[in-house]
C-alpha atoms as a PDB file:
ATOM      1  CA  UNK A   1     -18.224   7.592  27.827  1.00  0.00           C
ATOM      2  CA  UNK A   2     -16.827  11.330  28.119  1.00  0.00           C
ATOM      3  CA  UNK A   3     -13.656  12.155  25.920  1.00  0.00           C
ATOM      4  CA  UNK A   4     -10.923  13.010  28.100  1.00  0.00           C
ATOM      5  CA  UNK A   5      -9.713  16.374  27.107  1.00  0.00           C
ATOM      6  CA  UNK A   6      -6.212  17.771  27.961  1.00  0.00           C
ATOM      7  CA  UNK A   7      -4.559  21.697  27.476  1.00  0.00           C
ATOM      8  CA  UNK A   8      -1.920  22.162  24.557  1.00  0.00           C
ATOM      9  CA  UNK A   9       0.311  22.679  27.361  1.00  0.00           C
ATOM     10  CA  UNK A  10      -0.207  19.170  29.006  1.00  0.00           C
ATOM     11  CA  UNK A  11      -0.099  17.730  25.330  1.00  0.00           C
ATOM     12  CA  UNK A  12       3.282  19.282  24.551  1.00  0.00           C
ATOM     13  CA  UNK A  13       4.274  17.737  27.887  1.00  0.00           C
ATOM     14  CA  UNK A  14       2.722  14.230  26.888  1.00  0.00           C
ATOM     15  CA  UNK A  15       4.732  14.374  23.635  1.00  0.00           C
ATOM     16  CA  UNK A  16       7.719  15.308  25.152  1.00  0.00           C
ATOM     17  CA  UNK A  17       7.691  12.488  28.306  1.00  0.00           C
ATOM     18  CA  UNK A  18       6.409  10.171  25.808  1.00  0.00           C
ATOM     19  CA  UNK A  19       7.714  10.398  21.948  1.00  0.00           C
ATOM     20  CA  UNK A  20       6.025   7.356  21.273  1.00  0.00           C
ATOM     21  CA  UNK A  21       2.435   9.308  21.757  1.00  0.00           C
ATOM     22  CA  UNK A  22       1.041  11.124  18.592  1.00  0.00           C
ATOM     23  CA  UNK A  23      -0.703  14.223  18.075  1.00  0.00           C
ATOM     24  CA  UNK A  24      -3.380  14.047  14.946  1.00  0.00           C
ATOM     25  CA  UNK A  25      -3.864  17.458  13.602  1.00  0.00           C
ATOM     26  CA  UNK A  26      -7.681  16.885  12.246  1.00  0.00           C
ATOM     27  CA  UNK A  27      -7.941  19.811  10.736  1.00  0.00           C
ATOM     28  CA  UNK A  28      -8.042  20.635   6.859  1.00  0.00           C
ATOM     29  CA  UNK A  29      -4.806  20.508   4.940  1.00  0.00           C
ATOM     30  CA  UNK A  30      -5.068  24.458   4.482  1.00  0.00           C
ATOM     31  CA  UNK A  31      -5.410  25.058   7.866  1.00  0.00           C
ATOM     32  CA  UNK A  32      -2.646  22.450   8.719  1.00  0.00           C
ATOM     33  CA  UNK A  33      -0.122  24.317   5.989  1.00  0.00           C
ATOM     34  CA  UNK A  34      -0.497  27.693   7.965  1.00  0.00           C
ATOM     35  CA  UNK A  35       0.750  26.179  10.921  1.00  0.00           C
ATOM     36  CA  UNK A  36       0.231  23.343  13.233  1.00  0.00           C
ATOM     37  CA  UNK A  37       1.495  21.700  16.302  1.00  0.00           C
ATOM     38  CA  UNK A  38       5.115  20.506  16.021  1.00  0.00           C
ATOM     39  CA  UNK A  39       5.215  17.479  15.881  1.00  0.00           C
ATOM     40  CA  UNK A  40       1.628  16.371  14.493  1.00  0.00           C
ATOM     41  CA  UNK A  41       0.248  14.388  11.262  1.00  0.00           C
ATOM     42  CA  UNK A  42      -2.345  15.589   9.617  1.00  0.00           C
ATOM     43  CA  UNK A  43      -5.606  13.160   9.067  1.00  0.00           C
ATOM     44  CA  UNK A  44      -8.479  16.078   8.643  1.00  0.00           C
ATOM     45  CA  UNK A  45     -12.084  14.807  10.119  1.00  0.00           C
ATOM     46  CA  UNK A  46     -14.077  17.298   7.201  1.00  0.00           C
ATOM     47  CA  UNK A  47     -12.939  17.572   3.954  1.00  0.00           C
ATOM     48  CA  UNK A  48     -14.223  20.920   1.891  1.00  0.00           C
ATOM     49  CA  UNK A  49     -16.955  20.065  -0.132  1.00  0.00           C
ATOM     50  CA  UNK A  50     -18.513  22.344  -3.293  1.00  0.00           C
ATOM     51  CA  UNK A  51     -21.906  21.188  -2.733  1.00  0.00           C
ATOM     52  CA  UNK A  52     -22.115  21.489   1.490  1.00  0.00           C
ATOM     53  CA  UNK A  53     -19.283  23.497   2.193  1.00  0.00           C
ATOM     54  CA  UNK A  54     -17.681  20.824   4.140  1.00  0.00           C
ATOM     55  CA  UNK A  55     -18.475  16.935   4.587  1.00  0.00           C
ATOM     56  CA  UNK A  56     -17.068  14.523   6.953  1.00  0.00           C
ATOM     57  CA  UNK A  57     -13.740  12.604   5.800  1.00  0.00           C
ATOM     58  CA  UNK A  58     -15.294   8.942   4.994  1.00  0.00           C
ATOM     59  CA  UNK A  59     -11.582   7.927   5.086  1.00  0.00           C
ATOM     60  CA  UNK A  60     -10.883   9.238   8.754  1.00  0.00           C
ATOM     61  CA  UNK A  61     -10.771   5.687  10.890  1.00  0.00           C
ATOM     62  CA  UNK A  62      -9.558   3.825   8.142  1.00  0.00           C
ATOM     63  CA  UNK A  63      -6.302   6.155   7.628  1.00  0.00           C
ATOM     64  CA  UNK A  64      -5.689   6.290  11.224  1.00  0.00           C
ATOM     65  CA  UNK A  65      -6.225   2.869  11.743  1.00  0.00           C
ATOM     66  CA  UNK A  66      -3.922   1.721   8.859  1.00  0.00           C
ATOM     67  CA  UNK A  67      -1.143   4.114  10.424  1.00  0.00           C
ATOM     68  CA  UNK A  68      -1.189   3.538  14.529  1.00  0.00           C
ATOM     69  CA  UNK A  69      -2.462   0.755  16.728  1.00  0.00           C
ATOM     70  CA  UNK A  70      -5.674   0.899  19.045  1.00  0.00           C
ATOM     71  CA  UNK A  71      -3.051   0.276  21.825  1.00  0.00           C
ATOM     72  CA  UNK A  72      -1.368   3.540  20.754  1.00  0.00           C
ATOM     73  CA  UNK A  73      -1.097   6.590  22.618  1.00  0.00           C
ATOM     74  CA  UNK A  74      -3.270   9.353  20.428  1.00  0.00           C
ATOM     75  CA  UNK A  75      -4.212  13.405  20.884  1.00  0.00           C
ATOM     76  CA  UNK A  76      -6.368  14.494  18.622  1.00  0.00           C
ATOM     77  CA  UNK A  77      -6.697  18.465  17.897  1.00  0.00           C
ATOM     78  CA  UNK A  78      -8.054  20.789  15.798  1.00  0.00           C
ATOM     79  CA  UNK A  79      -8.679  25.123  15.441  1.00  0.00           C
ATOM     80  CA  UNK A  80     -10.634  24.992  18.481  1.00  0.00           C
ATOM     81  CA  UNK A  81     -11.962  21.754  20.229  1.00  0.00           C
ATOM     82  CA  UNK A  82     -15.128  20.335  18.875  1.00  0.00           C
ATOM     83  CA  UNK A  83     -13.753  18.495  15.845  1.00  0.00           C
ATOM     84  CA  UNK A  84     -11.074  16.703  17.989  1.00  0.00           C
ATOM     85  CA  UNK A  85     -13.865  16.158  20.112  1.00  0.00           C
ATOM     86  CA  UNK A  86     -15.736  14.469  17.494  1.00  0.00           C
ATOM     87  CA  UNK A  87     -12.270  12.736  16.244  1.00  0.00           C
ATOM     88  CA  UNK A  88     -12.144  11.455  19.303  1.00  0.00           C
ATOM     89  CA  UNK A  89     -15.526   9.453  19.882  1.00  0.00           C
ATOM     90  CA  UNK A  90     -15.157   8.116  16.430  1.00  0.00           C
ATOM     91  CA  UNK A  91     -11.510   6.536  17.234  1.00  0.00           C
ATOM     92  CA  UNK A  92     -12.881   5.119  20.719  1.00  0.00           C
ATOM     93  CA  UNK A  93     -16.206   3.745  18.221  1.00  0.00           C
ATOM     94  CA  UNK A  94     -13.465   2.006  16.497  1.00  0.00           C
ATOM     95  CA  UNK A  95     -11.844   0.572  19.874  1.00  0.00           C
ATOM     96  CA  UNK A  96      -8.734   2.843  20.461  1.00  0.00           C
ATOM     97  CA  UNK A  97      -8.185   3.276  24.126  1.00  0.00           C
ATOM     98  CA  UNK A  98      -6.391   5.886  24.868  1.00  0.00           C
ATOM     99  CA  UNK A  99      -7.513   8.920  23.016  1.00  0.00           C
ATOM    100  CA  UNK A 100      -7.165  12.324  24.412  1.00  0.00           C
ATOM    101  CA  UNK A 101      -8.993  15.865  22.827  1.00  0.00           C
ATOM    102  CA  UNK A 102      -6.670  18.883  23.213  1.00  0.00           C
ATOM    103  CA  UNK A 103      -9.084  21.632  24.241  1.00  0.00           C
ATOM    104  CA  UNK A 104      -8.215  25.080  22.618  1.00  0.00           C
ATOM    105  CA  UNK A 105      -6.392  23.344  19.657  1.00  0.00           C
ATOM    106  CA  UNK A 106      -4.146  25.242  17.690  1.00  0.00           C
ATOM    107  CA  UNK A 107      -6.208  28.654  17.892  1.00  0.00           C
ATOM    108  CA  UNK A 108      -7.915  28.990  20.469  1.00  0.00           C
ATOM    109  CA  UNK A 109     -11.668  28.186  21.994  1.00  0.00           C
ATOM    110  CA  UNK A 110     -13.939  31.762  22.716  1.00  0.00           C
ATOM    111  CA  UNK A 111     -17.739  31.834  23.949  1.00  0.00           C
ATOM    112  CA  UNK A 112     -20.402  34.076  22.079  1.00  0.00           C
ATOM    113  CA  UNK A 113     -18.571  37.200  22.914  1.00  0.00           C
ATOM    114  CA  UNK A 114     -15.275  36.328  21.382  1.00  0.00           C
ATOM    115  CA  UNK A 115     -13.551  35.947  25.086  1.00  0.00           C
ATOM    116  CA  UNK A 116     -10.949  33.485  25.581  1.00  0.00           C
ATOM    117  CA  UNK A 117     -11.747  30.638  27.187  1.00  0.00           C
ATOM    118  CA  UNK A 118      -9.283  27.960  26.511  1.00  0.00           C
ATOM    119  CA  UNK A 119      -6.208  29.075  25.064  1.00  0.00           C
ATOM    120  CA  UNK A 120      -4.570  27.466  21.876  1.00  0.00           C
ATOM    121  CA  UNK A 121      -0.989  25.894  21.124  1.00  0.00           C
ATOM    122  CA  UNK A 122      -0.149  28.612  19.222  1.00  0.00           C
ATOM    123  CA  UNK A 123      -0.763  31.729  22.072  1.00  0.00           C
ATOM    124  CA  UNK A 124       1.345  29.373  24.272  1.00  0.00           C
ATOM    125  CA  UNK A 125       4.129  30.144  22.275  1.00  0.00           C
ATOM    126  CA  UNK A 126       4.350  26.046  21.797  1.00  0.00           C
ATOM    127  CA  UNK A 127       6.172  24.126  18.800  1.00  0.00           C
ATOM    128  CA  UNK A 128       4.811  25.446  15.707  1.00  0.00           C
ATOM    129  CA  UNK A 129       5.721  23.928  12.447  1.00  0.00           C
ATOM    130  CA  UNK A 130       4.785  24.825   8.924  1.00  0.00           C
ATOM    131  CA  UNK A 131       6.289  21.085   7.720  1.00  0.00           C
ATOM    132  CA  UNK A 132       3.707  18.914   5.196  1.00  0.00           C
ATOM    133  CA  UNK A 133       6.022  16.348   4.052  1.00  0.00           C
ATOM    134  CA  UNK A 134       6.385  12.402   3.371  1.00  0.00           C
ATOM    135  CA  UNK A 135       4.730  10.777   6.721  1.00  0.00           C
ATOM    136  CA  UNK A 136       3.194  13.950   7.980  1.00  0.00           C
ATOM    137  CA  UNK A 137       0.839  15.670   5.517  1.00  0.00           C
ATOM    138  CA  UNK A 138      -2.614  13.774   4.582  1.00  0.00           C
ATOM    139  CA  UNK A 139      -1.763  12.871   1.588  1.00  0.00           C
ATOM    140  CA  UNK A 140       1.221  10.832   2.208  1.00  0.00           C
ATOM    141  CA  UNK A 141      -0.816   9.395   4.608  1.00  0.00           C
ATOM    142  CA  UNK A 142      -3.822   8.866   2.964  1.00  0.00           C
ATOM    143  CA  UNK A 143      -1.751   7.404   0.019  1.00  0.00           C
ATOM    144  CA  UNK A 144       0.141   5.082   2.032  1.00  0.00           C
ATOM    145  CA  UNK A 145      -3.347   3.709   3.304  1.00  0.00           C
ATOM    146  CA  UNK A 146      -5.040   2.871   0.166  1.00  0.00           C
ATOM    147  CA  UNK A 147      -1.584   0.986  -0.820  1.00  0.00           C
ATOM    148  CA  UNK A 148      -2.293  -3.053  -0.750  1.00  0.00           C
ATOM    149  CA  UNK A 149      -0.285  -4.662   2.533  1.00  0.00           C
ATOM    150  CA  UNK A 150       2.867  -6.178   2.196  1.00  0.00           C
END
């Protein structure tokens, strides 16, 4: 089944009309402390790795899924597209239905010759927030995952 991919633009939009939606940052926590998407959580697909440079987040379905309902509204970016693209077909693997990728992320997608091609949230002079606290950044979310139900 093809992803359905949106612009930053119609994303801001989505959030806006619909506060109840979230937008999952999936990028790394460094690149998520220089600036992301306001509002977004961050739950990075890749985590860095010393041995392979970087190695996909084992914990990626599980923290989502312990945070937000399949039923749940979700957009899923990244620097450029093709993580949240990745994000995305894992989450509908794992039976959310309505998943959306945000083409041109927070950056930016270029071809080979460094052209724009889909422009990012940040050129669109969107939301931008530098914000990594309780309920946003991974680790407060990753935390509150691993924590037994109540």
């Amino acid at each position: 089944m093809a992803i359905k991919e949106i612009t930053p633009q119609e994303a801001h939009d989505l959030l806006q009309k619909h506060p109840d939606c979230v937008y999952i940052d999936v990028r790394t926590v460094r690149e998520f402390l220089a600036g992301h998407p306001n509002p977004a959580v961050n739950i990075p697909l890749a985590l860095p790795d010393p041995a392979q440079g970087m190695s996909l987040n084992e914990d990626f379905v599980r923290v989502v899924e312990s945070h937000f309902p399949r039923d749940k509204k979700i957009l899923l970016g990244c620097q450029a597209g093709p993580r949240s693209d990745a994000a995305a077909r894992l989450l509908e693997q794992a039976g959310y239905q309505d998943v959306s990728s945000v083409v041109g992320g927070f950056g930016g997608m270029r071809d080979q010759f460094g052209r724009l091609i889909a422009p990012g949230w940040s050129s669109l002079g969107l939301p931008v927030s530098q914000e990594n606290g309780e309920g946003v950044s991974y680790e407060s979310l990753a935390a509150l995952a691993k924590e037994p139900s109540k």
